[in-house]
Protein backbone atom coordinates (compact mmCIF):
# COMPACT_ATOMS: atom_id res chain seq x y z
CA UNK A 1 0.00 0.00 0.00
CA UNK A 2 3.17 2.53 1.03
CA UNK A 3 4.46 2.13 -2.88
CA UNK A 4 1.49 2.60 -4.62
CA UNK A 5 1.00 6.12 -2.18
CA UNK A 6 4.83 6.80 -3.15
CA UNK A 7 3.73 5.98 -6.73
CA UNK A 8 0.94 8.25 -6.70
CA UNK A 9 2.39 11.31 -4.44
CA UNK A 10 5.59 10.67 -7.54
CA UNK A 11 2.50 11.28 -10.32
CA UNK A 12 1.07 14.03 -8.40
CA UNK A 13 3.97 16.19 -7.86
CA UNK A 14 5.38 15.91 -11.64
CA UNK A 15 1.97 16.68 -12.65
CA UNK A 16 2.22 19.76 -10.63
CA UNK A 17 5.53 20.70 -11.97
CA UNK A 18 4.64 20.19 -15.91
CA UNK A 19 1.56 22.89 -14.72
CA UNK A 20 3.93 25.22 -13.43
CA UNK A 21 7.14 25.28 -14.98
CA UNK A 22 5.30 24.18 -18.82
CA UNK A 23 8.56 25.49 -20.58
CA UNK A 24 11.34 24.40 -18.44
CA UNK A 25 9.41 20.64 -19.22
CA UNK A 26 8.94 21.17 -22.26
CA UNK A 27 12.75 22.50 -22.76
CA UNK A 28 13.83 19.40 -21.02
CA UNK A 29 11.85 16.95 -23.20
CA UNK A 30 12.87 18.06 -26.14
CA UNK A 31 16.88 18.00 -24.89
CA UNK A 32 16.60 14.34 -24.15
CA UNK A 33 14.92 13.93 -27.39
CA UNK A 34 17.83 15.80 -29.63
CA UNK A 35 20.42 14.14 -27.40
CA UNK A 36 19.17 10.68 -28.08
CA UNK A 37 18.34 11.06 -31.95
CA UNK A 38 21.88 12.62 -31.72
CA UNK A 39 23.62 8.98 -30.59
CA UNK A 40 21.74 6.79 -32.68
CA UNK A 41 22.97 8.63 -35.49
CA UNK A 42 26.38 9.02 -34.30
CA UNK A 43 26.69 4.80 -33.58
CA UNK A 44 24.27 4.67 -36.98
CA UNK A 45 26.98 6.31 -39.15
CA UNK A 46 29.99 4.44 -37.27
CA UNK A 47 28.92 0.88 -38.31
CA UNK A 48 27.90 2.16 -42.29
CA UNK A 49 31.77 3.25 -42.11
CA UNK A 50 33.02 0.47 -40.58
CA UNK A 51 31.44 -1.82 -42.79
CA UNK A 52 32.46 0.65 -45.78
CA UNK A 53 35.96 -0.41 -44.51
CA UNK A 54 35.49 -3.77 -44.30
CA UNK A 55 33.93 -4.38 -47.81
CA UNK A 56 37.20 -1.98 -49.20
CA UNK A 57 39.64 -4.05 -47.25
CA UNK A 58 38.02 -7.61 -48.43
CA UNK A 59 37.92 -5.98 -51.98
CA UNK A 60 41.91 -5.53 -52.34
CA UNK A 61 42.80 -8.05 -50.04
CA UNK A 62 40.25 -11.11 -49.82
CA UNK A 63 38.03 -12.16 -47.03
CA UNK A 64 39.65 -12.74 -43.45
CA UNK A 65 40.19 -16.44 -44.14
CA UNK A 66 41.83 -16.38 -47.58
CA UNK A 67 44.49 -18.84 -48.30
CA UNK A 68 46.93 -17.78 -50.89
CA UNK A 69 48.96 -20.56 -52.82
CA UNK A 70 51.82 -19.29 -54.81
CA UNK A 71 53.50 -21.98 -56.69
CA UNK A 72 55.79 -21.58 -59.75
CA UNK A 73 59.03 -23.62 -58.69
CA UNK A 74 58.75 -27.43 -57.48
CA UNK A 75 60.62 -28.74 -54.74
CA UNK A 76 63.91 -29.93 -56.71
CA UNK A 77 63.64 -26.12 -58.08
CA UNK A 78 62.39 -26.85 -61.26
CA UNK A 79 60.12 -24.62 -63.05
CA UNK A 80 56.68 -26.09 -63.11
CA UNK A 81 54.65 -25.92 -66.26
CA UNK A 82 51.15 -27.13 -65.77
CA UNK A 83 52.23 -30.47 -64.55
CA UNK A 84 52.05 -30.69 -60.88
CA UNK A 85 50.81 -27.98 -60.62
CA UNK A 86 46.67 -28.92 -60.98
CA UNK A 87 47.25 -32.06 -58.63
CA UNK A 88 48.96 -29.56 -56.11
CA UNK A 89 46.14 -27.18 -56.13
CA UNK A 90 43.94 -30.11 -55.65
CA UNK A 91 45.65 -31.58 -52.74
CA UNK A 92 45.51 -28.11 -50.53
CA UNK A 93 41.70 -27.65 -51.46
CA UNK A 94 40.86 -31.18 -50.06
CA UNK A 95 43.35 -31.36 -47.39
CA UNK A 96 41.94 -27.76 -45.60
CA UNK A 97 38.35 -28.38 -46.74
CA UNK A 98 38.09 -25.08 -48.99
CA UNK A 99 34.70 -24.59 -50.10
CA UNK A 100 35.89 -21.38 -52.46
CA UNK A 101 38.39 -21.50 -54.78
CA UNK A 102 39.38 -19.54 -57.34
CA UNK A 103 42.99 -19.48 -59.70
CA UNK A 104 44.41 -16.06 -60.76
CA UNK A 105 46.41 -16.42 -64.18
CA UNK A 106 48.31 -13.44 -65.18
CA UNK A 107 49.33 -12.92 -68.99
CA UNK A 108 49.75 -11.13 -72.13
CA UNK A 109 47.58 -11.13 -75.14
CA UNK A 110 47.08 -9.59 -78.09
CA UNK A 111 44.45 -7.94 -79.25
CA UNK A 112 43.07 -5.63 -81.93
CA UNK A 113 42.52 -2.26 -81.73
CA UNK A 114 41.28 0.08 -84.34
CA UNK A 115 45.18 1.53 -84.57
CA UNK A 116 46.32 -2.03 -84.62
CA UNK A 117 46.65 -4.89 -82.63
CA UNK A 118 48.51 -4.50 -79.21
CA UNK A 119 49.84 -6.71 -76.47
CA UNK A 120 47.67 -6.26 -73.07
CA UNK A 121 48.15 -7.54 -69.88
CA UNK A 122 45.24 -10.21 -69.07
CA UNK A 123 44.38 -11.57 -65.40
CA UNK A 124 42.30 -15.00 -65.96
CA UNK A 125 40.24 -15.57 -63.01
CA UNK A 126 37.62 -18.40 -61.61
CA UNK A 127 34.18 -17.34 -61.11
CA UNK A 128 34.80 -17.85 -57.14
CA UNK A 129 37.24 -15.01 -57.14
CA UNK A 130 34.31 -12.33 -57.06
CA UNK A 131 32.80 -13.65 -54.07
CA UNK A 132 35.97 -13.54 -52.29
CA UNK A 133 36.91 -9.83 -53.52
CA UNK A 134 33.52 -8.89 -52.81
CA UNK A 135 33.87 -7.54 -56.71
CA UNK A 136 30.83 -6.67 -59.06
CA UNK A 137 31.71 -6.58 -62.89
CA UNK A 138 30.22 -3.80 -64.47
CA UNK A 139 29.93 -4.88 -67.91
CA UNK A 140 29.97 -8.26 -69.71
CA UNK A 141 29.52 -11.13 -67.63
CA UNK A 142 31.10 -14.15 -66.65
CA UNK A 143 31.92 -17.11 -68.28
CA UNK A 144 29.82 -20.01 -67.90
CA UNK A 145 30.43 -23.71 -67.79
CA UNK A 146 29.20 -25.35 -70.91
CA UNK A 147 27.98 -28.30 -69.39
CA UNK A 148 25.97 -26.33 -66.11
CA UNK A 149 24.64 -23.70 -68.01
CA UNK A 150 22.76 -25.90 -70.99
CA UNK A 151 25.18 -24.71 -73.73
CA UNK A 152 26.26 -27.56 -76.35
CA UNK A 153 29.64 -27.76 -77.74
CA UNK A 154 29.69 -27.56 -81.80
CA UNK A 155 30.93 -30.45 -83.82
């Protein structure tokens, strides 16, 4: 019975001050209003940036996890042309469990221009490599595999 009196005499007496001092309330109100709006946005815009960050970091650099094999010498020091090198890549994919995978291929290649043809530099890439590089072409679009995708070979 003594809280809900407490409770009530609480209700009464704000009541009494929102009669009397109507602007200084008001004032108040509105203060703890602005001030709270105020740090939402401020944590709001902190975690857009930080996530900005993240997505520019993982688009350089790959996601957190990524597992970079670099292999163009064998162990006796030998350069290695295509041989091993499949059955290698193979080996670390089912050994850590990789569920992503993707080969970069650097190299040059001609092509034709309206001046003339020219040698370019060409990175070959799997589709995998644009999920982890968080990248988006912007025209064209990938290459598919003939046998997914429907697409019959010609004879």
């Amino acid at each position: 019975m003594r809280a809900v009196e407490s409770v009530r005499g609480a209700i009464v007496e704000a009541w009494q001050e929102v009669r009397i001092h109507r602007v200084r309330v008001l004032l108040s109100l509105i203060g703890v209003a602005v001030a709270v709006c105020a740090l939402s946005s401020v944590v709001g815009l902190a975690n857009i940036a930080q996530q900005g960050l993240t997505e520019s970091n993982e688009r350089f650099g790959g996601r957190p996890a990524l597992l970079s094999v670099s292999a163009s010498y064998g162990p006796d020091g030998t350069p290695l042309v295509g041989g091993g090198l499949p059955q290698a890549w193979a080996g670390v994919v089912e050994r850590h469990k990789i569920e992503y995978t993707s080969s970069v291929r650097p190299f040059g290649m001609r092509v034709q221009f309206r001046g003339g043809v020219a040698e370019v530099n060409t990175t070959a890439v799997d589709q995998p490599y644009a999920a982890m590089h968080r990248l988006r072409i912007s025209e064209g679009s990938w290459f598919a595999n003939p046998t997914r995708s429907g697409w019959h070979r010609r004879s």
